[in-house]
Protein backbone atom coordinates (compact mmCIF):
# COMPACT_ATOMS: atom_id res chain seq x y z
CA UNK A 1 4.22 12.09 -20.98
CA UNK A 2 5.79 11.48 -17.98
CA UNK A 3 3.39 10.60 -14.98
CA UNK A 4 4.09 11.41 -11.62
CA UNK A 5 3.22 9.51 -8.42
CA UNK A 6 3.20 10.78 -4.65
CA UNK A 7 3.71 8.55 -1.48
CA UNK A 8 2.87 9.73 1.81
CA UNK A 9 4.24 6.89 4.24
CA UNK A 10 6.87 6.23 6.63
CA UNK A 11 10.45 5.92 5.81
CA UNK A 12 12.22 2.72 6.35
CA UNK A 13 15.64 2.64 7.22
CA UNK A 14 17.02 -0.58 5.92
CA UNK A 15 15.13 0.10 2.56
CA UNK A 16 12.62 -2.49 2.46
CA UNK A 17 9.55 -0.95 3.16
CA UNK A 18 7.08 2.22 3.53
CA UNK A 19 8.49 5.31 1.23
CA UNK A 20 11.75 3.73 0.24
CA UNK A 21 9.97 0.69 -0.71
CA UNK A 22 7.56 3.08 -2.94
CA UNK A 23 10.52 4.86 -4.65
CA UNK A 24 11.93 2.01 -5.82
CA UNK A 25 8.18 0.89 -7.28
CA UNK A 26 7.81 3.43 -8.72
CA UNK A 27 10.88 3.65 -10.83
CA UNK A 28 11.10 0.32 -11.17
CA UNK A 29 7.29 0.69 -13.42
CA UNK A 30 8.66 3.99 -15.04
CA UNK A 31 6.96 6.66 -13.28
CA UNK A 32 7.91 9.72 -11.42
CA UNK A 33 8.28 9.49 -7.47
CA UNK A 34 7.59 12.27 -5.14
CA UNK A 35 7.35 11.66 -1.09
CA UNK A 36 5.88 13.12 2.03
CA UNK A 37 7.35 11.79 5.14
CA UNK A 38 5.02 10.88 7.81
CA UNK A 39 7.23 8.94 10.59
CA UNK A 40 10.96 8.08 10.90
CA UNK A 41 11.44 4.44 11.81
CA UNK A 42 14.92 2.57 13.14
CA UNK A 43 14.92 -1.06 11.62
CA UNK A 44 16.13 -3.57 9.59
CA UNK A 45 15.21 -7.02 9.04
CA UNK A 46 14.97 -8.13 11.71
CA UNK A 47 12.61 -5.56 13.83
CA UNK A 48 11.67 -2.15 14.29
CA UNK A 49 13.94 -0.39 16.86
CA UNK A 50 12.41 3.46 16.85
CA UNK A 51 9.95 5.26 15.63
CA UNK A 52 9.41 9.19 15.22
CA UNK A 53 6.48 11.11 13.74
CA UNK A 54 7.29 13.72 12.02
CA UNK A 55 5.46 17.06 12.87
CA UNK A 56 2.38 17.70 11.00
CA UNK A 57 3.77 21.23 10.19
CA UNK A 58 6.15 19.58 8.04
CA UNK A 59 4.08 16.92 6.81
CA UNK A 60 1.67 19.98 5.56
CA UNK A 61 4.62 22.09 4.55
CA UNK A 62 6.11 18.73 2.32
CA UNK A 63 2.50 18.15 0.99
CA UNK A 64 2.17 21.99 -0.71
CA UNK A 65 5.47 22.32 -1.84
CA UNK A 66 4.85 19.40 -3.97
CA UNK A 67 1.33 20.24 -5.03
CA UNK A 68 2.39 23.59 -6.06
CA UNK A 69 4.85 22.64 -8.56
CA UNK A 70 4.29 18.58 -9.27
CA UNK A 71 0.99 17.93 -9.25
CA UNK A 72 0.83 13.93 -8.95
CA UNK A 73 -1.25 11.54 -11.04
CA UNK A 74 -1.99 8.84 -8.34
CA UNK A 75 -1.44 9.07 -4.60
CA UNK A 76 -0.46 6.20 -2.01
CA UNK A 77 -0.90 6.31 1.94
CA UNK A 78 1.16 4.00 3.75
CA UNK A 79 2.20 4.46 7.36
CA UNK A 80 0.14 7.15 9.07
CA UNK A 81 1.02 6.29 12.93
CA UNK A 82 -1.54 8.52 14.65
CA UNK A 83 -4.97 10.30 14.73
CA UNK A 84 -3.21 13.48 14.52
CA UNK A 85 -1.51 12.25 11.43
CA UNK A 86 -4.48 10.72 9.57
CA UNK A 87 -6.18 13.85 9.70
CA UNK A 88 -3.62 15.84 8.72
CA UNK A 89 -3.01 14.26 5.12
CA UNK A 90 -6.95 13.55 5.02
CA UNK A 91 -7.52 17.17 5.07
CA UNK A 92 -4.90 18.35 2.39
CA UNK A 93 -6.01 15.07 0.02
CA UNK A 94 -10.02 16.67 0.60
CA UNK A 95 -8.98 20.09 -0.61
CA UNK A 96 -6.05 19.78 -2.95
CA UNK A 97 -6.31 15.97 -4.38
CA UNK A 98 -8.11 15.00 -7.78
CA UNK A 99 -5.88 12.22 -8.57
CA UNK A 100 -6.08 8.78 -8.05
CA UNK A 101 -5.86 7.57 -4.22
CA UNK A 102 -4.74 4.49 -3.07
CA UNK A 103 -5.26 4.03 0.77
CA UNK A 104 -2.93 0.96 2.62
CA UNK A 105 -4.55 1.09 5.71
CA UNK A 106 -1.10 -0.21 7.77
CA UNK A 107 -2.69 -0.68 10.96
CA UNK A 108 -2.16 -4.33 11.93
CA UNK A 109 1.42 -6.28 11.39
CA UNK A 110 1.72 -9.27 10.05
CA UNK A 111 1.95 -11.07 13.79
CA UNK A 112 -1.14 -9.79 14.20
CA UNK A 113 -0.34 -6.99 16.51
CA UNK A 114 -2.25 -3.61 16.61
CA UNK A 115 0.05 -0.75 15.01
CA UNK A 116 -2.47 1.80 15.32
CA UNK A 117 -5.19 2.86 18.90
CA UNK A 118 -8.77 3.01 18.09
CA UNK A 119 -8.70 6.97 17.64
CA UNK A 120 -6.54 6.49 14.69
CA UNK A 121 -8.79 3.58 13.04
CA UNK A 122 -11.54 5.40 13.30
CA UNK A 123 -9.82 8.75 11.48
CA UNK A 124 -9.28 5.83 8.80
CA UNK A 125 -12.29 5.12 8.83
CA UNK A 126 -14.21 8.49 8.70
CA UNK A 127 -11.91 10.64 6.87
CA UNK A 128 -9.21 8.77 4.42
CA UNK A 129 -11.29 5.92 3.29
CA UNK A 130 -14.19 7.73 2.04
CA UNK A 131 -11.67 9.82 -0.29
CA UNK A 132 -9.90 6.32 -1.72
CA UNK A 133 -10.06 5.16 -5.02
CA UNK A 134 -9.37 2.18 -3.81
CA UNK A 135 -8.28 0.97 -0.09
CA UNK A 136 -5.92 -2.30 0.29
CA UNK A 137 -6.23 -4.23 3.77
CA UNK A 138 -4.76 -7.58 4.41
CA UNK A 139 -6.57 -9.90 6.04
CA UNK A 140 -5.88 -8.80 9.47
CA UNK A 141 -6.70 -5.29 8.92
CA UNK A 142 -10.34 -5.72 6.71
CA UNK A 143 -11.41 -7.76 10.06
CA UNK A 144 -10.43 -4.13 12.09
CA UNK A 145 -11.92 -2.31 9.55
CA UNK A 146 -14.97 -4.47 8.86
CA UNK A 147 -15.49 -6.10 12.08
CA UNK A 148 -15.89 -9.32 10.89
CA UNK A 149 -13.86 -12.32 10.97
CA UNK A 150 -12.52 -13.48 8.12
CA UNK A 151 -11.73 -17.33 8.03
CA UNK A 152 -12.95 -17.81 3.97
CA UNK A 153 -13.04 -16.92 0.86
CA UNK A 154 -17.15 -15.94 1.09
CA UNK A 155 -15.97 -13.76 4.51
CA UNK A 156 -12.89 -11.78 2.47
CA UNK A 157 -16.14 -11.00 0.13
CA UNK A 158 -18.39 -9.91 3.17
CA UNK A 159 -15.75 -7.66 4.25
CA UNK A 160 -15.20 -6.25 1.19
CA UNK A 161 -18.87 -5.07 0.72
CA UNK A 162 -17.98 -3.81 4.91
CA UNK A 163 -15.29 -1.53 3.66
CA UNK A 164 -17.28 -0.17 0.60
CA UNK A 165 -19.66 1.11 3.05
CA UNK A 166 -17.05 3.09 3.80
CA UNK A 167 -17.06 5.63 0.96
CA UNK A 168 -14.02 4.26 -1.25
CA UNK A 169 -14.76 3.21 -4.78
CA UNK A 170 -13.60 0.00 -4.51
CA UNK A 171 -11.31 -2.75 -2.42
CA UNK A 172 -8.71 -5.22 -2.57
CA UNK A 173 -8.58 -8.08 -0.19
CA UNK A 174 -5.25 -9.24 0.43
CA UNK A 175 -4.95 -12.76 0.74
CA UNK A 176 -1.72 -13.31 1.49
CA UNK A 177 -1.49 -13.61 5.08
CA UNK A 178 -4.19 -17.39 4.21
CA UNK A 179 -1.83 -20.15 5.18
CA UNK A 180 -2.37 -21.81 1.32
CA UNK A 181 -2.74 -19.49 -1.41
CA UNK A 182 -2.55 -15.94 -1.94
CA UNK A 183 -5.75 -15.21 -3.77
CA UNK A 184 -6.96 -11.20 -3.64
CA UNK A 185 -10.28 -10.41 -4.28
CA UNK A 186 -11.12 -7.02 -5.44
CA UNK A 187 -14.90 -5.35 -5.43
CA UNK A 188 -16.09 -1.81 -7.02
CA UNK A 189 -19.96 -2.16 -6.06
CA UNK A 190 -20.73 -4.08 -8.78
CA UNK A 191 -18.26 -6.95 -9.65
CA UNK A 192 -15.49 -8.88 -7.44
CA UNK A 193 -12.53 -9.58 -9.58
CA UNK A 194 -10.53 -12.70 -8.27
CA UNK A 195 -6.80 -12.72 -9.03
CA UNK A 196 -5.28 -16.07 -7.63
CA UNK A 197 -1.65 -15.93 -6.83
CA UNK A 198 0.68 -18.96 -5.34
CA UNK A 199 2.02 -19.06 -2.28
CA UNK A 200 5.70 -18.71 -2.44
CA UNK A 201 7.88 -20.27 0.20
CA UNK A 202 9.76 -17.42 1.68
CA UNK A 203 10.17 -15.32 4.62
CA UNK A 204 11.49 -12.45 2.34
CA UNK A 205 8.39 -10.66 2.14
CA UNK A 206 9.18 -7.59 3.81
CA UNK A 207 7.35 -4.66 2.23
CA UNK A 208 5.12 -6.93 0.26
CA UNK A 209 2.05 -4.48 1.07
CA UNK A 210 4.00 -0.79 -0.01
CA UNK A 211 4.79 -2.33 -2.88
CA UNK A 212 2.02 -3.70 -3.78
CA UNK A 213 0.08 -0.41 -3.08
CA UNK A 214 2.66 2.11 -4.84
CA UNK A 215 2.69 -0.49 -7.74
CA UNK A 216 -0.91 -0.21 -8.03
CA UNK A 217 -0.58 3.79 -7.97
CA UNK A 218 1.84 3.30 -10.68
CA UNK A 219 -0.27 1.53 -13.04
CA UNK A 220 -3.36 4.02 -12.36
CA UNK A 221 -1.53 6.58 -12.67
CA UNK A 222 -0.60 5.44 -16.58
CA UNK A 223 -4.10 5.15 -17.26
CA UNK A 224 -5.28 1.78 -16.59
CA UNK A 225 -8.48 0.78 -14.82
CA UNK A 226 -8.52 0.18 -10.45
CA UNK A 227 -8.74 -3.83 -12.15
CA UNK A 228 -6.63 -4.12 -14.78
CA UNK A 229 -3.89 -2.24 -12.10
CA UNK A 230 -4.68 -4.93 -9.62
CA UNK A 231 -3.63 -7.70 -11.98
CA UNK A 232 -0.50 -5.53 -13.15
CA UNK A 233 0.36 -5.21 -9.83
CA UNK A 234 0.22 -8.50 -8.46
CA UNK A 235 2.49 -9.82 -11.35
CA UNK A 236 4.70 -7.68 -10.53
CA UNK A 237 4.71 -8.00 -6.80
CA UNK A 238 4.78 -11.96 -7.38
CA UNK A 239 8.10 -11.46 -9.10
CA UNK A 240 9.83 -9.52 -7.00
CA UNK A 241 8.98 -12.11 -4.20
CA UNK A 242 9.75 -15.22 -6.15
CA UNK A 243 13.26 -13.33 -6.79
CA UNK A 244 13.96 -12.48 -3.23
CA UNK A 245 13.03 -15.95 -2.19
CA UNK A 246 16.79 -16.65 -3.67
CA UNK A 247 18.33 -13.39 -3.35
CA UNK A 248 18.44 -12.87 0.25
CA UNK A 249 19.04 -9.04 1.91
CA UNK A 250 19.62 -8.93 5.16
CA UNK A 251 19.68 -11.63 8.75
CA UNK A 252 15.76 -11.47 9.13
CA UNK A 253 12.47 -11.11 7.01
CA UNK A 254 14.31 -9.60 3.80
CA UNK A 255 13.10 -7.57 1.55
CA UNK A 256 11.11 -8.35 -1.90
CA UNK A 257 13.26 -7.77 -5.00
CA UNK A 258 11.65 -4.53 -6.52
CA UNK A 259 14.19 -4.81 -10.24
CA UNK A 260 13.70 -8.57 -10.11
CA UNK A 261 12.93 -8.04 -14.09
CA UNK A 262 15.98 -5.49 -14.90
CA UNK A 263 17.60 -6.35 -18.13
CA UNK A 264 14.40 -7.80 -19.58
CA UNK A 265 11.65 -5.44 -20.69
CA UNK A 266 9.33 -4.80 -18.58
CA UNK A 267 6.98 -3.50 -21.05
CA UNK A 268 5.92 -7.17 -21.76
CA UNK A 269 4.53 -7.59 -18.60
CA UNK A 270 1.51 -5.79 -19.61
């Protein structure tokens, strides 16, 4: 049967990131893609020009029309650029959501600049992490959301058990924005599953955490477990960024190759 995943995100105009990014995930892993748009953003490769939130009438109105006829099988956040926002999709997700949720907290860019004011992180915090089946910070934005700093391997672990306080049932530590390697670490409670990754040498990387998160909302939503999605995910993610790093989109930070694998089957990945 076919399975059906939501994204509820901002769209990107140059087609790299946030919903457009999770569109092309999702098909690319064979599922069914469904969006709520949060924000408009201006941009391209090289920077973000505009942005627009979209009214949270319509983000409601987008959110029932689609639970009233396709209910989803796995749910990703993405871009959520205010308080008023957060709580908006929080609310709906409480009362109409009983599938799968993963949460990519985008709140901190990859310069290390704050996307998001303090109202908004704590929204994150109170109302959309506790309903996560699993929430995906980088580095930068498990030190927001744990308060620590986060230097080490042992810290990304510390954090992790932070974030769990939370309420979601489990986390994934990004490691990619380390200088050396790009090893996640994922923890349920109970375990903390290490995937290691290498460190390609690219700047085409834009978009690396939507897809990352919609590909992980793909997998769960075919069944497999929050860890066996993680490691699905980050061979697939790994691909499309060794591909980019010679397929080149764009003047700036391109964007990762989401068919790097079309015309092979993709069925052997797993």
């Amino acid at each position: 049967m076919l399975k059906k995943c939501l994204t509820i995100a901002g769209s990107d105009s140059s087609g790299g990131a946030g919903i457009q990014a999770d569109l092309k995930t999702f098909s690319a892993l064979g599922v069914y893609g469904m969006s709520c748009i949060c924000a408009l953003t201006a941009q391209n490769t090289l920077g973000v020009n505009m942005v627009e939130n979209v009214s949270l009438a319509m983000i409601r109105a987008q959110l029932m029309a689609i639970y009233e006829d396709i209910v989803p099988d796995a749910v990703k956040t993405g871009m959520l650029s205010c308080r008023e926002t957060v709580e908006t999709v929080a609310d709906f997700l409480e009362k109409n959501n009983r599938a799968s949720l993963v949460v990519d907290p985008v709140m901190v860019a990859t310069t290390g600049a704050r996307l998001l004011d303090e109202e908004a992180v704590i929204s994150y915090k109170e109302r959309l992490i506790p309903l996560a089946t699993l929430v995906t910070p980088n580095i930068p934005e498990a030190e927001v959301l744990s308060g620590l700093s986060i230097g080490s391997e042992e810290d990304m672990k510390q954090a992790a058990g932070k974030i769990l306080a939370l309420g979601p049932k489990a986390v994934l530590i990004k490691g990619g924005h380390k200088v050396h390697d790009a090893t996640d670490f994922l923890y349920d409670g109970e375990t903390f599953h290490v995937f290691r990754g290498e460190k390609i040498d690219t700047e085409n990387t834009h978009g690396t955490g939507c897809t990352l998160s919609s590909a992980l909302a793909a997998y769960m939503a075919q069944g497999y477990s929050t860890a066996r999605a993680a490691a699905l995910a980050k061979k697939y993610l790994t691909g499309a960024i060794r591909k980019a790093a010679v397929e080149k989109v764009g003047h700036g930070h391109g964007p990762v190759s989401h068919f790097w694998f079309y015309g092979n089957d993709w069925g052997k990945m797993k």
